[in-house]
Protein backbone atom coordinates (compact mmCIF):
# COMPACT_ATOMS: atom_id res chain seq x y z
CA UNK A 1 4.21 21.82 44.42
CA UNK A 2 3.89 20.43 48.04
CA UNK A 3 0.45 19.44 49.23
CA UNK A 4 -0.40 22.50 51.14
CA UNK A 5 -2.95 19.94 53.72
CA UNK A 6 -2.39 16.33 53.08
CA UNK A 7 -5.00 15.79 56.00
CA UNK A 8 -7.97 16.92 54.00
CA UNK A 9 -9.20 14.30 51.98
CA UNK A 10 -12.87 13.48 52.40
CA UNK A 11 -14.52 11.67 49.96
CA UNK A 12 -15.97 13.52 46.24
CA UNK A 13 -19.68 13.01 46.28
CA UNK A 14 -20.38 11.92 49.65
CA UNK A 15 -21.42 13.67 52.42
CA UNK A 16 -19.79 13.71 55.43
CA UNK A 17 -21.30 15.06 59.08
CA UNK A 18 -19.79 18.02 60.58
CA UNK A 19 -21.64 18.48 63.30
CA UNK A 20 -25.58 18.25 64.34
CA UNK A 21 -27.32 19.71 61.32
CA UNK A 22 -24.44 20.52 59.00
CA UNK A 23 -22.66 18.14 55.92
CA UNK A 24 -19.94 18.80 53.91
CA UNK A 25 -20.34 17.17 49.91
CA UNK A 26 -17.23 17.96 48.15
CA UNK A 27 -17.49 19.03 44.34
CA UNK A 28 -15.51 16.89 41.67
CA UNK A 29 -13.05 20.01 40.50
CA UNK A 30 -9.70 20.12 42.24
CA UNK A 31 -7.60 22.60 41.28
CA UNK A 32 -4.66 24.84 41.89
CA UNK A 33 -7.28 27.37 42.37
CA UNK A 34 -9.93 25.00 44.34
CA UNK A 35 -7.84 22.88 46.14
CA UNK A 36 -9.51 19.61 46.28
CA UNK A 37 -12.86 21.00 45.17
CA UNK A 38 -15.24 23.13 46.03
CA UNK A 39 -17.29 22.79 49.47
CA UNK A 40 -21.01 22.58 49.09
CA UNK A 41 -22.66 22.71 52.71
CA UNK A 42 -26.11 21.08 53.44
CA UNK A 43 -27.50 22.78 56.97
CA UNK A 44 -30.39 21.40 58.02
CA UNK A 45 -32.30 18.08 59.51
CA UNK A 46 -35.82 18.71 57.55
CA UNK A 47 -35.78 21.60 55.11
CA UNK A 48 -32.14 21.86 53.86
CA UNK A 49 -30.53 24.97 52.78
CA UNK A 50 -27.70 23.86 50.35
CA UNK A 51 -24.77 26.60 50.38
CA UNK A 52 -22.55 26.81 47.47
CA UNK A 53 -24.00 24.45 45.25
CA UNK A 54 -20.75 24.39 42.71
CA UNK A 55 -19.99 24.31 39.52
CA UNK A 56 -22.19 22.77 36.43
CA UNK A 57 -21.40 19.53 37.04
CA UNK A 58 -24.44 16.75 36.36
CA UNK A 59 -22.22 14.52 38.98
CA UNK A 60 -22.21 17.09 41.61
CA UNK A 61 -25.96 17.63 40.92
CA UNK A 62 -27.06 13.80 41.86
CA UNK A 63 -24.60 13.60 44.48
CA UNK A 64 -26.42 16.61 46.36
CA UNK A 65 -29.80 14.87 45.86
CA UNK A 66 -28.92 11.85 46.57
CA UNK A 67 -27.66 13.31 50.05
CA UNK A 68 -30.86 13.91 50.82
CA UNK A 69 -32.18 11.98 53.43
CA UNK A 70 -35.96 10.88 53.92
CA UNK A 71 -37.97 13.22 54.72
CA UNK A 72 -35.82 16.32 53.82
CA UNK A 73 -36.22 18.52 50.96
CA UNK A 74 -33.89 21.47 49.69
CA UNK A 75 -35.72 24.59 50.52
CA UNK A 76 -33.13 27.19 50.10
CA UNK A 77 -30.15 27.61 47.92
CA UNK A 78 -27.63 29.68 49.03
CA UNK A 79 -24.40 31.33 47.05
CA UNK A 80 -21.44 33.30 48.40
CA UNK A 81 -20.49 34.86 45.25
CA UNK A 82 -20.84 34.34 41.55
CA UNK A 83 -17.26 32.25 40.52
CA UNK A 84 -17.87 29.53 38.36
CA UNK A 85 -16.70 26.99 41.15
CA UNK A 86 -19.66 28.61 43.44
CA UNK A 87 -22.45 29.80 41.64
CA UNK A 88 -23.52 27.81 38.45
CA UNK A 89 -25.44 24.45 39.69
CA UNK A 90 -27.54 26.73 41.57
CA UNK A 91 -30.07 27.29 38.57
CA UNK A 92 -30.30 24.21 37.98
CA UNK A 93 -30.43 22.72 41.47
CA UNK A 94 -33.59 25.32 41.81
CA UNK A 95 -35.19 23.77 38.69
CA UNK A 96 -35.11 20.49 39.77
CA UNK A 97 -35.95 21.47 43.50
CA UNK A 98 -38.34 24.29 43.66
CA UNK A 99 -36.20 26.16 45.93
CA UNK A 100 -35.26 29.67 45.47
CA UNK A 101 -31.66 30.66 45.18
CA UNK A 102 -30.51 33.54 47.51
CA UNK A 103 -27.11 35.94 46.95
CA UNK A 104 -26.44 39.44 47.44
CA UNK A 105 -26.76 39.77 44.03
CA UNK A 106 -25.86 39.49 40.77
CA UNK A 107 -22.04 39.03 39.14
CA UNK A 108 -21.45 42.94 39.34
CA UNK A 109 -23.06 44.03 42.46
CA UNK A 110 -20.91 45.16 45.15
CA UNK A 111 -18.40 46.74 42.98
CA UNK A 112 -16.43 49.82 44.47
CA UNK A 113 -16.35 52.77 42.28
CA UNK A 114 -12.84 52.40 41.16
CA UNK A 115 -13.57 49.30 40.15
CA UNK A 116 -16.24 50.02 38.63
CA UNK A 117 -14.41 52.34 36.14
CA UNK A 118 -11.49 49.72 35.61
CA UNK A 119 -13.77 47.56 34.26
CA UNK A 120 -15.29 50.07 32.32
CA UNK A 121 -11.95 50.59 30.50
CA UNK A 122 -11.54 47.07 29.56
CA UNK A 123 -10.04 45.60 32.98
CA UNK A 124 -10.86 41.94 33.19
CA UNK A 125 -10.51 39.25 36.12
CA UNK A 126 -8.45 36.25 36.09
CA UNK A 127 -8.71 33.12 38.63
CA UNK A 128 -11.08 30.89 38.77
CA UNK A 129 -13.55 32.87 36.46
CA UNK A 130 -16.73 34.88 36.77
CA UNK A 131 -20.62 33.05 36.66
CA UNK A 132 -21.17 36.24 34.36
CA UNK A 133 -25.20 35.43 33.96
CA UNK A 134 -25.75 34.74 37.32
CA UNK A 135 -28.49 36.46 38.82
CA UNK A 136 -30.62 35.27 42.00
CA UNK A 137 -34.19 34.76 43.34
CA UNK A 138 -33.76 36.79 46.34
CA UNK A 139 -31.14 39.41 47.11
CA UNK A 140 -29.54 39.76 50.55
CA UNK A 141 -28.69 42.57 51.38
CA UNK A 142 -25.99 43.33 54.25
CA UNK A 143 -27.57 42.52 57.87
CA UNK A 144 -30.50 40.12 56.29
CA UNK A 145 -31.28 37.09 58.09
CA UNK A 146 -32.63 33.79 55.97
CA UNK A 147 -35.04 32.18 58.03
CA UNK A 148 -35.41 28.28 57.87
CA UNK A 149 -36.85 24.95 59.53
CA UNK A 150 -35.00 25.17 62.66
CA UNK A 151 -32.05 27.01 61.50
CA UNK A 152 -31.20 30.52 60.29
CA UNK A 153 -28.47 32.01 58.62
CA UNK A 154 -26.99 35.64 59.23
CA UNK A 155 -26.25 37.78 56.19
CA UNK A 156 -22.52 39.57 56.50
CA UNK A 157 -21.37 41.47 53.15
CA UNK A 158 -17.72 40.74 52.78
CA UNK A 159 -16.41 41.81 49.19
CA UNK A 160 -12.70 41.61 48.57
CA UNK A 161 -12.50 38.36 46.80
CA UNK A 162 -15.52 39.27 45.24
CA UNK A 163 -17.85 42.39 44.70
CA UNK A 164 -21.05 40.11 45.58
CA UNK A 165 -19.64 37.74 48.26
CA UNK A 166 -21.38 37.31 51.32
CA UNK A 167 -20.37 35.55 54.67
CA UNK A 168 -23.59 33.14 56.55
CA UNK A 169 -23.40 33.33 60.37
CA UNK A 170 -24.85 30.62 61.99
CA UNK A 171 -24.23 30.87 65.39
CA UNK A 172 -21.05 31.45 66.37
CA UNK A 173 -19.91 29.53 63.15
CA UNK A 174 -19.21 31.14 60.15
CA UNK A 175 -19.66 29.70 56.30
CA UNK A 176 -16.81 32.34 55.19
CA UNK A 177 -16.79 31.46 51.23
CA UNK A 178 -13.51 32.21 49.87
CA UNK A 179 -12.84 35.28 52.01
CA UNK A 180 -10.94 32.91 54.19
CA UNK A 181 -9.02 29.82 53.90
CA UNK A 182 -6.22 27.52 56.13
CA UNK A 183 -4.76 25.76 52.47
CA UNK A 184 -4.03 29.41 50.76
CA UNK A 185 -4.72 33.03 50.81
CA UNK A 186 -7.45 34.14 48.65
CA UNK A 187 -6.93 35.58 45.41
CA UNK A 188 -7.89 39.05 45.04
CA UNK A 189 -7.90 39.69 41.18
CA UNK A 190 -9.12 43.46 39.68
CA UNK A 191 -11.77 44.33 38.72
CA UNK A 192 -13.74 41.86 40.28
CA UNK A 193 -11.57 41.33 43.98
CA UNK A 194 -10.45 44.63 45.45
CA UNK A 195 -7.86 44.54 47.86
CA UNK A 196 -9.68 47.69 50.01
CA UNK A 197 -12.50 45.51 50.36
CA UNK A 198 -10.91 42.86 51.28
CA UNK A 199 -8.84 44.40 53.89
CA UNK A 200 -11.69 46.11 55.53
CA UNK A 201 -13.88 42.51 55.25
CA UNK A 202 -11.45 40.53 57.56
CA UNK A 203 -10.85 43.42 60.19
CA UNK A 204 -14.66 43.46 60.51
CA UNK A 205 -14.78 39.44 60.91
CA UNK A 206 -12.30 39.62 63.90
CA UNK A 207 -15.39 41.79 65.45
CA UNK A 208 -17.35 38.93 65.36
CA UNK A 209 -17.93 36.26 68.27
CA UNK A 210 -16.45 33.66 65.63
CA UNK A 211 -15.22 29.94 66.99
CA UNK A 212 -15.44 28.34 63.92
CA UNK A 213 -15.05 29.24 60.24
CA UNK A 214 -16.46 26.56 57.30
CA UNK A 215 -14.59 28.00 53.80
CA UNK A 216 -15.50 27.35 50.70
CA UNK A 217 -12.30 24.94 50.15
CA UNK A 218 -10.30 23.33 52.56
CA UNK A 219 -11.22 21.97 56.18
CA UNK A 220 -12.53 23.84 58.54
CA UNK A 221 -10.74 26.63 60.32
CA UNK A 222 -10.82 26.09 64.48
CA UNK A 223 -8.73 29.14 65.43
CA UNK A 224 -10.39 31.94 62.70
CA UNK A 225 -9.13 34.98 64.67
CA UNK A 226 -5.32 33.37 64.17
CA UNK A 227 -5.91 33.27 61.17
CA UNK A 228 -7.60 36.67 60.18
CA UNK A 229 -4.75 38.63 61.89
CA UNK A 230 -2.19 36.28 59.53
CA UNK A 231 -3.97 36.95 56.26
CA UNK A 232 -4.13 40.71 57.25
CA UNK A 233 -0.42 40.92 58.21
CA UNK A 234 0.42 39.02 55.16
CA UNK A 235 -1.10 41.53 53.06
CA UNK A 236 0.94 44.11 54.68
CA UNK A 237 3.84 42.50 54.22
CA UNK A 238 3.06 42.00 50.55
CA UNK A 239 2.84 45.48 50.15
CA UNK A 240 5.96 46.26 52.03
CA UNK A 241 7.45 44.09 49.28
CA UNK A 242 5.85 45.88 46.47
CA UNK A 243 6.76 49.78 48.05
CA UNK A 244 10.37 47.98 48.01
CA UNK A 245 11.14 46.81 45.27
CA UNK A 246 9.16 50.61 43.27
CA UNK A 247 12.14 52.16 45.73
CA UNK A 248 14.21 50.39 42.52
CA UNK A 249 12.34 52.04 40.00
CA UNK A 250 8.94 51.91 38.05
CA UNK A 251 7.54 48.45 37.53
CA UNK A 252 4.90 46.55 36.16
CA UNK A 253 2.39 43.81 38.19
CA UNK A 254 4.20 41.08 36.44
CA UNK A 255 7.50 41.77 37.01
CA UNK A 256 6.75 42.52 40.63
CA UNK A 257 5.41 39.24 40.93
CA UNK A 258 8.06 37.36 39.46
CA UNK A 259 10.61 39.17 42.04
CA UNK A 260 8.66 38.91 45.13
CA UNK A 261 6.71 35.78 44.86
CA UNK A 262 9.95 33.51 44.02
CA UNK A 263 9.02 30.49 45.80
CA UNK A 264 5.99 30.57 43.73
CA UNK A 265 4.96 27.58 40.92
CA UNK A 266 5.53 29.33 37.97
CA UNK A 267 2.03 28.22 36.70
CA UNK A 268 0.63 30.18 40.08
CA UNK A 269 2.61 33.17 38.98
CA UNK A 270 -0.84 34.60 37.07
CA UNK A 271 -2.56 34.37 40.26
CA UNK A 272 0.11 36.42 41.43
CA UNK A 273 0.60 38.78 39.37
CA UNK A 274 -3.31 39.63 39.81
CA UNK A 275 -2.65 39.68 43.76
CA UNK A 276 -0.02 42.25 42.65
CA UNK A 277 -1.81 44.86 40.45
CA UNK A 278 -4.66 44.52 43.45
CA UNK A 279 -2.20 46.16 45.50
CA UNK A 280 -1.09 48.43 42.91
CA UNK A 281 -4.45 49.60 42.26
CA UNK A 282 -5.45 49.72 46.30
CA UNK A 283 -2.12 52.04 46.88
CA UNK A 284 -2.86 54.17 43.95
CA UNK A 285 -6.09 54.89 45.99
CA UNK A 286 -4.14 56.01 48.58
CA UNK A 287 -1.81 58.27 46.72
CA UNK A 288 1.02 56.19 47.55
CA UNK A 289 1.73 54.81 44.47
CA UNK A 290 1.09 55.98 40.74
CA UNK A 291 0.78 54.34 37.64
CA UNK A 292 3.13 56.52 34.80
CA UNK A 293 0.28 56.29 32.50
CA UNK A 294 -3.45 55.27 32.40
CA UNK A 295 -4.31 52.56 35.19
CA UNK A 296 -4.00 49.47 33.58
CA UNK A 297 -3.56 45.83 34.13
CA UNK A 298 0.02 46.04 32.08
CA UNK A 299 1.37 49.95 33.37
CA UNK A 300 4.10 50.66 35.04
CA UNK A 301 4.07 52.08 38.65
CA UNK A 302 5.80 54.83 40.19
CA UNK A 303 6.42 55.74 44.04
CA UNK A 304 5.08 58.79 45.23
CA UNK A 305 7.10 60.93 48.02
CA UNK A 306 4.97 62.87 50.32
C-alpha cells in the first residue's frame, strides 16, 4: 500500500508548535486505521487543555507531561469520541493531573434510533474499536462552550463516525476528530458510525466560517471546505456504486465491497465492507433499498422500485 502522505512525519512523543498556543504530540500507534498515530493537541500557554489524550499507552502518558512547560498545568481534558485510539489515557491523565475530562458523553450516547435497535439485535462495530467503559466528568452537550485560561473551545455535535463525537471550534479553526481527514475518509462502521449522521455532520461544517481544520490523524487540513464537498460527493458516489451493482441482483455488504472497492488492500477490505452495510443500512432508511430478511450485518439487499 502506497503512503497515502509521505510529508507527515513529525516526531512520536514530541511536541511540535502549530501555531501561538497550540502543539501537536503524536501517539506511538500507527496503523492502517490511525495512520501514523493518533493526534493529541495541547491548546494553551498557562492552563492547558489536552484534546484527545490517546490510547493507554504509559509512553504516551510521560510524553504529554513531560510537554509541559514551566509554569503550565493540564486543566482540562478533552475527548472527541470514545475509540480506543481517542479516549482511554484520559482517566488516567485526570488521575495523575486533577483535571476533569470533558465529552459529550459516554460510549453510547448519540446513537440514532435505528441504531440503537441494530445494536440491540446483536450488531457490533468494527475499526479501530470502542472505549466501551468510558464515561466523562462533564458532558457537553451540542452548542456548550469550555471556558479556559485565555482560550475557549466551542462545542459542535458531529456523530457519523461516532454516536458521541464532538467537533472543538476555536476560532475559526476547527479540532474535527475523525469526522474529517486529508490521508483517508473516515470509517463509518454500524452500529456505532451511521452514515445519516455523518452526511448531515459535514454539510453542517461547510456552514461554518472554517479556515483551518486540526484531525485527529494526519496534518492539518488548509482548504476544509475542499475537502468537505469531496468526502460528501464521495459518499454519493459510493452509493451510486452500491444502487449499481443491487441493479445485478441481491447482495450482501461483503460482496459489494469486494466488487466496488477493487483497488482496495485486501486487509482494508473489513473496513470496507463496514463502509458498505453503513450505506446499506442508511438507504434502507430511505426506502430505497431492502434487506430480503432481518437487517443484519451478513443479509442480503434488494432494490426497491418506486
Amino acid at each position: 500500500m502506497s503512503d497515502p502522505d509521505p510529508s507527515f512525519a513529525p516526531p512520536v512523543g514530541t511536541a511540535e508548535d502549530l501555531s501561538d498556543g497550540l502543539r501537536r504530540l503524536l501517539a506511538p500507534n500507527p496503523s492502517p486505521m490511525t495512520f501514523r498515530g493518533t493526534n493529541t493537541y495541547l491548546l494553551g500557554t498557562r492552563g492547558i487543555a489536552v484534546i484527545d489524550p490517546g490510547p493507554q499507552d504509559e509512553r504516551h502518558l510521560d510524553a504529554i507531561l513531560a510537554a509541559l512547560r514551566p509554569g503550565q498545568e493540564i486543566s482540562h481534558i478533552v475527548v472527541t469520541h470514545a475509540h480506543l485510539d481517542h479516549s482511554p489515557l484520559s482517566r488516567r491523565l485526570s488521575e495523575v493531573t486533577g483535571a476533569p475530562v470533558l465529552a459529550f458523553g459516554n460510549a453510547l450516547a448519540g446513537r440514532s434510533t435505528i441504531m440503537q435497535e441494530l445494536a440491540a439485535s446483536g450488531l457490533v462495530g468494527g475499526g479501530e474499536g470502542v472505549d466501551a467503559g468510558f464515561e466523562p466528568d462533564i458532558a457537553l452537550p451540542d452548542g456548550a462552550v469550555i471556558e479556559g485560561d485565555g482560550w475557549h473551545l466551542d462545542v459542535v455535535h458531529t456523530p457519523g463516525h461516532f454516536g458521541n463525537h464532538i467537533a472543538l471550534g476555536w476560532g475559526d479553526a476547527l479540532f474535527c476528530g475523525d469526522l474529517v481527514m486529508g490521508w483517508a475518509t473516515s470509517l463509518v462502521s454500524p452500529p456505532d458510525g451511521d452514515l445519516s449522521d455523518f452526511m448531515a455532520s459535514a454539510r453542517r461544517l461547510q456552514s461554518g466560517p472554517w479556515r483551518q481544520f486540526h484531525p485527529g490523524h494526519g496534518a492539518p487540513l488548509i482548504q476544509p471546505q475542499e475537502r468537505l464537498a469531496w468526502l460528501i460527493n464521495h459518499r454519493l458516489s459510493r452509493e451510486a456504486s452500491i444502487l449499481a451493482e443491487l441493479d445485478s441482483g441481491p447482495a450482501g455488504a461483503a460482496d459489494l465491497a469486494r466488487r466496488i472497492y477493487t483497488d482496495t488492500p485486501a486487509a482494508l477490505i473489513p473496513a470496507a465492507t463496514r463502509n458498505v452495510l453503513a450505506h446499506l443500512v442508511d438507504l434502507t432508511s430511505k426506502s430505497v433499498v431492502t434487506p430480503v430478511d432481518a437487517l443484519t450485518a451478513d443479509a442480503l439487499f434488494s432494490r426497491l422500485r418506486g
